[in-house]
Protein backbone atom coordinates (compact mmCIF):
# COMPACT_ATOMS: atom_id res chain seq x y z
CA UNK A 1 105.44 -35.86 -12.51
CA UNK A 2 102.47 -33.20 -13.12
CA UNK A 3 99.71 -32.62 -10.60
CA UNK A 4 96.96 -33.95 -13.28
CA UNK A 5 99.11 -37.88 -13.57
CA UNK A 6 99.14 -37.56 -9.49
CA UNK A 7 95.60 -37.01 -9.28
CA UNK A 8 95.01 -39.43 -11.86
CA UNK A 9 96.77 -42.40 -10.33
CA UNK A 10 95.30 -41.94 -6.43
CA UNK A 11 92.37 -42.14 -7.74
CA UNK A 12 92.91 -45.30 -9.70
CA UNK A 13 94.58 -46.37 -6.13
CA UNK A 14 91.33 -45.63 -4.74
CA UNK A 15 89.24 -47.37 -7.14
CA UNK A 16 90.75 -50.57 -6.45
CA UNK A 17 91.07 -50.35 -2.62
CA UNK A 18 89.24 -53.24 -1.02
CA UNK A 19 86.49 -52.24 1.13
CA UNK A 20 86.98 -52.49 4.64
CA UNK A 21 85.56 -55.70 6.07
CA UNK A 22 82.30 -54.83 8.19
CA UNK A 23 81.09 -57.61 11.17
CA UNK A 24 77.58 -58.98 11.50
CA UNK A 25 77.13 -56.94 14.73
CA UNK A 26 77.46 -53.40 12.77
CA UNK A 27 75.51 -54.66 9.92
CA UNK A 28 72.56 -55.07 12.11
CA UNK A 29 72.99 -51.88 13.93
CA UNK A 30 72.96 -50.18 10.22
CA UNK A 31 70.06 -52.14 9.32
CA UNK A 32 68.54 -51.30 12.66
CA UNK A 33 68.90 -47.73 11.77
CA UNK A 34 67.57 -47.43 8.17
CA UNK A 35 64.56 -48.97 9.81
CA UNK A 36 64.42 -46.19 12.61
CA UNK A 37 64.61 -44.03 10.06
CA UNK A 38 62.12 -45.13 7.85
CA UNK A 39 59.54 -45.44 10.74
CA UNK A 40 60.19 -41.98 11.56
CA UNK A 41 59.47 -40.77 8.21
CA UNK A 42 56.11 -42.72 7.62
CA UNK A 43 54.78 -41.91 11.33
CA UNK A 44 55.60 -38.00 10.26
CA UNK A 45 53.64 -38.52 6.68
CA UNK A 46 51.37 -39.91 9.22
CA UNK A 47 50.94 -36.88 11.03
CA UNK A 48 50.81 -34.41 8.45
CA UNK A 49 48.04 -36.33 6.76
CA UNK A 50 45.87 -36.18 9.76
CA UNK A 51 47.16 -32.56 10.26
CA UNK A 52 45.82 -31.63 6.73
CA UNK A 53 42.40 -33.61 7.22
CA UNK A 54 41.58 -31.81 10.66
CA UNK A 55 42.34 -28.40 8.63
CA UNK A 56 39.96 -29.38 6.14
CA UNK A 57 37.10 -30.26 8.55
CA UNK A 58 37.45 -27.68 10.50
CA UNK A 59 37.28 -24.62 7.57
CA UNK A 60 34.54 -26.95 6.52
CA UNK A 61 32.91 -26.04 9.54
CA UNK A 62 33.66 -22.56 9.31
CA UNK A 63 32.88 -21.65 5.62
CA UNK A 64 29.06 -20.44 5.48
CA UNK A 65 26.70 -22.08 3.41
CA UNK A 66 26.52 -20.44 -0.40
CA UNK A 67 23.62 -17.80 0.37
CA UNK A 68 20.40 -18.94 -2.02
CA UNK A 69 20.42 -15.50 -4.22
CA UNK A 70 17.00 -16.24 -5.51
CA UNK A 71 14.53 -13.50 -5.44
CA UNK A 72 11.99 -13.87 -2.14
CA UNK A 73 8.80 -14.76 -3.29
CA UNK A 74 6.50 -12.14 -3.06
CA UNK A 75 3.53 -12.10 0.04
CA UNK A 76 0.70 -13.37 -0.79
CA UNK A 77 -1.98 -10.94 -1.22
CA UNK A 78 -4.46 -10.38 1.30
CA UNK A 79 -7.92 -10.51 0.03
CA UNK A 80 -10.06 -7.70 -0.25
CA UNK A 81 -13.33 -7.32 0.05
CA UNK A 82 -15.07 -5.80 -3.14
CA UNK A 83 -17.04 -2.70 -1.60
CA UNK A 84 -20.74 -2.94 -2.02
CA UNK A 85 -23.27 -0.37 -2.06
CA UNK A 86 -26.00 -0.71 0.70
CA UNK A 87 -29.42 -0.74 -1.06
CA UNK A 88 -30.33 2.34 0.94
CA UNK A 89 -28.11 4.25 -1.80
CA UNK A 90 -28.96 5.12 -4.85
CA UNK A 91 -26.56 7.17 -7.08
CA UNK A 92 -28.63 10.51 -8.75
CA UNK A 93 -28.97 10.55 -12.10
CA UNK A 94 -28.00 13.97 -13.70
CA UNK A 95 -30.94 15.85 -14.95
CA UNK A 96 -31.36 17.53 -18.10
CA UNK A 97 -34.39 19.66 -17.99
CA UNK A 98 -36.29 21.29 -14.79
CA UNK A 99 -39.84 21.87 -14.13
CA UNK A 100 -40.65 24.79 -11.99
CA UNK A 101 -44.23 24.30 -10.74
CA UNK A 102 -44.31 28.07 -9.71
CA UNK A 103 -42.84 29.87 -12.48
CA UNK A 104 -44.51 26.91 -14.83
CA UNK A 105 -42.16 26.33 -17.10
CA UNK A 106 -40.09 23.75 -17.89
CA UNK A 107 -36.31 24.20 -19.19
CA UNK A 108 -34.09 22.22 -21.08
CA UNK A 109 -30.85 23.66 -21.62
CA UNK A 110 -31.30 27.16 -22.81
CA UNK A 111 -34.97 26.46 -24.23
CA UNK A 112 -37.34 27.64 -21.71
CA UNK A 113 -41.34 26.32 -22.60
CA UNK A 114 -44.57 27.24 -20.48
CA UNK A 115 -46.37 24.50 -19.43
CA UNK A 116 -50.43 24.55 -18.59
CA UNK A 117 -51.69 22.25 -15.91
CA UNK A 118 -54.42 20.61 -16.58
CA UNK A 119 -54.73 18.96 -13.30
CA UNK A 120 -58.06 20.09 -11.72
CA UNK A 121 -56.22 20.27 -8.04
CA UNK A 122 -53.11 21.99 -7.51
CA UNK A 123 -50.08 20.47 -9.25
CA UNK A 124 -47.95 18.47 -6.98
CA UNK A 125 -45.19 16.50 -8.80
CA UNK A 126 -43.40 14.53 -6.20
CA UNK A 127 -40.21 14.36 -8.59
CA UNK A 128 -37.65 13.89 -10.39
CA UNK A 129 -39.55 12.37 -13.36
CA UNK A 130 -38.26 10.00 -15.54
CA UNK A 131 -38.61 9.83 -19.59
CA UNK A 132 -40.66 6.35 -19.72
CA UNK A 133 -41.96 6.53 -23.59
CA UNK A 134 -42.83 8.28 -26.20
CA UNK A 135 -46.35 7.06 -27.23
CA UNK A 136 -47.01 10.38 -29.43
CA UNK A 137 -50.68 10.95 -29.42
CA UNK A 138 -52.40 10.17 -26.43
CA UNK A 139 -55.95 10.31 -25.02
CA UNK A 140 -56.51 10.75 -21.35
CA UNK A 141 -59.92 10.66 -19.82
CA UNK A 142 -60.31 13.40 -16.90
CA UNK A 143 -63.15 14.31 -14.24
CA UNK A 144 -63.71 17.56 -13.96
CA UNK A 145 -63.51 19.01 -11.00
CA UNK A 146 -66.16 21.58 -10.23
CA UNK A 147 -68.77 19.31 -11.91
CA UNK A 148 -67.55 15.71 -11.65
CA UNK A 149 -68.20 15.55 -15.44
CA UNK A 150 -65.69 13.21 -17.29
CA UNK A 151 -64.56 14.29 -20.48
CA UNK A 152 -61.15 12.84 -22.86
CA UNK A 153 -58.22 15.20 -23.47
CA UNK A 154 -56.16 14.35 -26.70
CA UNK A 155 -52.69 14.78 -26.50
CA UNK A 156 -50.70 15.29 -29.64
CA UNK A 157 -46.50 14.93 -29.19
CA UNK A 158 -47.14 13.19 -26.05
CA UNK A 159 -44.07 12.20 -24.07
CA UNK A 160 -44.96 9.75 -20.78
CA UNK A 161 -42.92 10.16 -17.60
CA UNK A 162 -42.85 8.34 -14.31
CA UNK A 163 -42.73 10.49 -10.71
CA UNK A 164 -40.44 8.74 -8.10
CA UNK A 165 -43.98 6.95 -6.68
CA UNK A 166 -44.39 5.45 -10.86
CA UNK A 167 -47.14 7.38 -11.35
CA UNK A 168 -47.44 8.35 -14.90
CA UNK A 169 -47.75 12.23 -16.13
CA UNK A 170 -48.71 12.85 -19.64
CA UNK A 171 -46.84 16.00 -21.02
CA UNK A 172 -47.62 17.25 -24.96
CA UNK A 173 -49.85 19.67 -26.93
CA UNK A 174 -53.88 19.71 -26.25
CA UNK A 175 -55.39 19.18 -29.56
CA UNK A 176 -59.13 18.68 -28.75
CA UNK A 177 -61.63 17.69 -26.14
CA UNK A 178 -64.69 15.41 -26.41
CA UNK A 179 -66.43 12.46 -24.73
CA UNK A 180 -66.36 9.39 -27.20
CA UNK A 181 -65.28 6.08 -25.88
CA UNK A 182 -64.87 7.84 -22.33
CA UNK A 183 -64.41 4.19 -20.67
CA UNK A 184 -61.96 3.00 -22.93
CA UNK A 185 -59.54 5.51 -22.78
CA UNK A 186 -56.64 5.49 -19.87
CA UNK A 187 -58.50 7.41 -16.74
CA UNK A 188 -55.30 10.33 -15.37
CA UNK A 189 -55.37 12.81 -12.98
CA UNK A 190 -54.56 15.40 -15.60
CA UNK A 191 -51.78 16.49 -17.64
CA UNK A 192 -48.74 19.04 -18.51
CA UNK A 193 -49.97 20.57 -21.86
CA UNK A 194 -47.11 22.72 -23.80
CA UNK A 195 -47.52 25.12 -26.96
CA UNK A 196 -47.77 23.32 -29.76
CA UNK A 197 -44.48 23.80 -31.55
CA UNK A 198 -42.78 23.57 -27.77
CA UNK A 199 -44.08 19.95 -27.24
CA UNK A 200 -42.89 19.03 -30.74
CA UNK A 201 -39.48 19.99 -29.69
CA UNK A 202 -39.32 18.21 -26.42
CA UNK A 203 -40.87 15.09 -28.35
CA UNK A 204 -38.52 15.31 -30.94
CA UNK A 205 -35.43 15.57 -27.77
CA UNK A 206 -36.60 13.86 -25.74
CA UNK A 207 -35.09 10.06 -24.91
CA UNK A 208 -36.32 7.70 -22.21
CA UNK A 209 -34.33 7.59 -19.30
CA UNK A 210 -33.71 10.95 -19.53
CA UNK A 211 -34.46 12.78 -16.05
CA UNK A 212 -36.70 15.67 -15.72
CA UNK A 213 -35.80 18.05 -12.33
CA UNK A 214 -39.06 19.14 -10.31
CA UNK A 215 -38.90 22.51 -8.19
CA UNK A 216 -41.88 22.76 -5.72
């Protein structure tokens, strides 16, 4: 008989062996194992679930808040004060032309033009002066010093400025003399009289605002 027809028929044999008889004492005891066991394996599920949830918590605990990446918002700024100027100061005007009461003259720019007082005192500008019109011709009426006489001086090309106390001075060409309508005329101390063709220059550059330099 060949090996393969043993092998063959024992297991057949085997097949068809009746089970051994098992007693109600061992069947419990099996039963009481597979429970056992099956305890055992839930209370370990058991503990690795609460092993896993105590992990979580505590890298819950230890993982940082997300940082806010937002830009800061800038500090507010601080208010400043706007400077004010105290109304002791007052910013000089530039000048564009210079009297020189002792040389008596009066330059603008490269142009320099003699000027005749016709105060009857000393002159005495207390400058700067300032360009205040243009009225062309102009008749002043003036006392004469020596005498007391009045008498009207008319000013052709006549340019008003103001001295730093407002006082008007006349400055222009002297055309003529003469004593009509003395008390209706404007009554001045005297005037600065330039050449003729000088004072048409100056009137002709000459804009208001414009400041005039005085050197004592």
């Amino acid at each position: 008989m060949s090996d393969e027809l043993t092998r063959a028929l024992h297991e057949l044999a085997s097949a068809r062996e009746t089970p051994p008889t098992v007693t109600g004492p061992e069947i419990r005891a099996r039963a009481t194992r597979r429970a056992r066991r099956r305890t055992t394996v839930a209370l370990s599920a058991t503990a690795a679930a609460v092993a896993l949830l105590a992990f979580g918590l505590i890298r819950a605990t230890e993982t940082p808040a997300p940082r806010d990446h937002s830009p800061a918002a800038p500090p507010a700024a601080s208010a400043v004060p706007t400077p004010t100027l105290s109304p002791s100061v007052v910013t000089a005007l530039p000048s564009a032309g210079t009297i020189d009461l002792k040389a008596n003259t009066l330059t603008v720019g490269d142009r320099v033009m003699k000027v005749v007082t016709g105060f009857d005192q000393p002159l005495k500008l207390n400058g700067p002066l300032t360009i205040a019109q243009k009225p062309g011709a102009k008749t002043l009426t003036v006392s004469n010093g020596s005498d007391g006489t009045r008498y009207n001086a008319v000013l052709s090309a006549a340019v008003e400025l103001l001295d730093a106390d407002r006082r008007p001075v006349y400055l222009g060409a002297t055309d003529s003399y003469g004593t009509d309508g003395i008390a209706t005329h404007e009554t001045a101390d005297g005037w600065l009289t330039l050449g003729s063709t000088d004072a048409k220059w100056f009137y002709g550059a000459a804009e208001p605002g414009t400041v005039i330099a005085v050197e004592p």
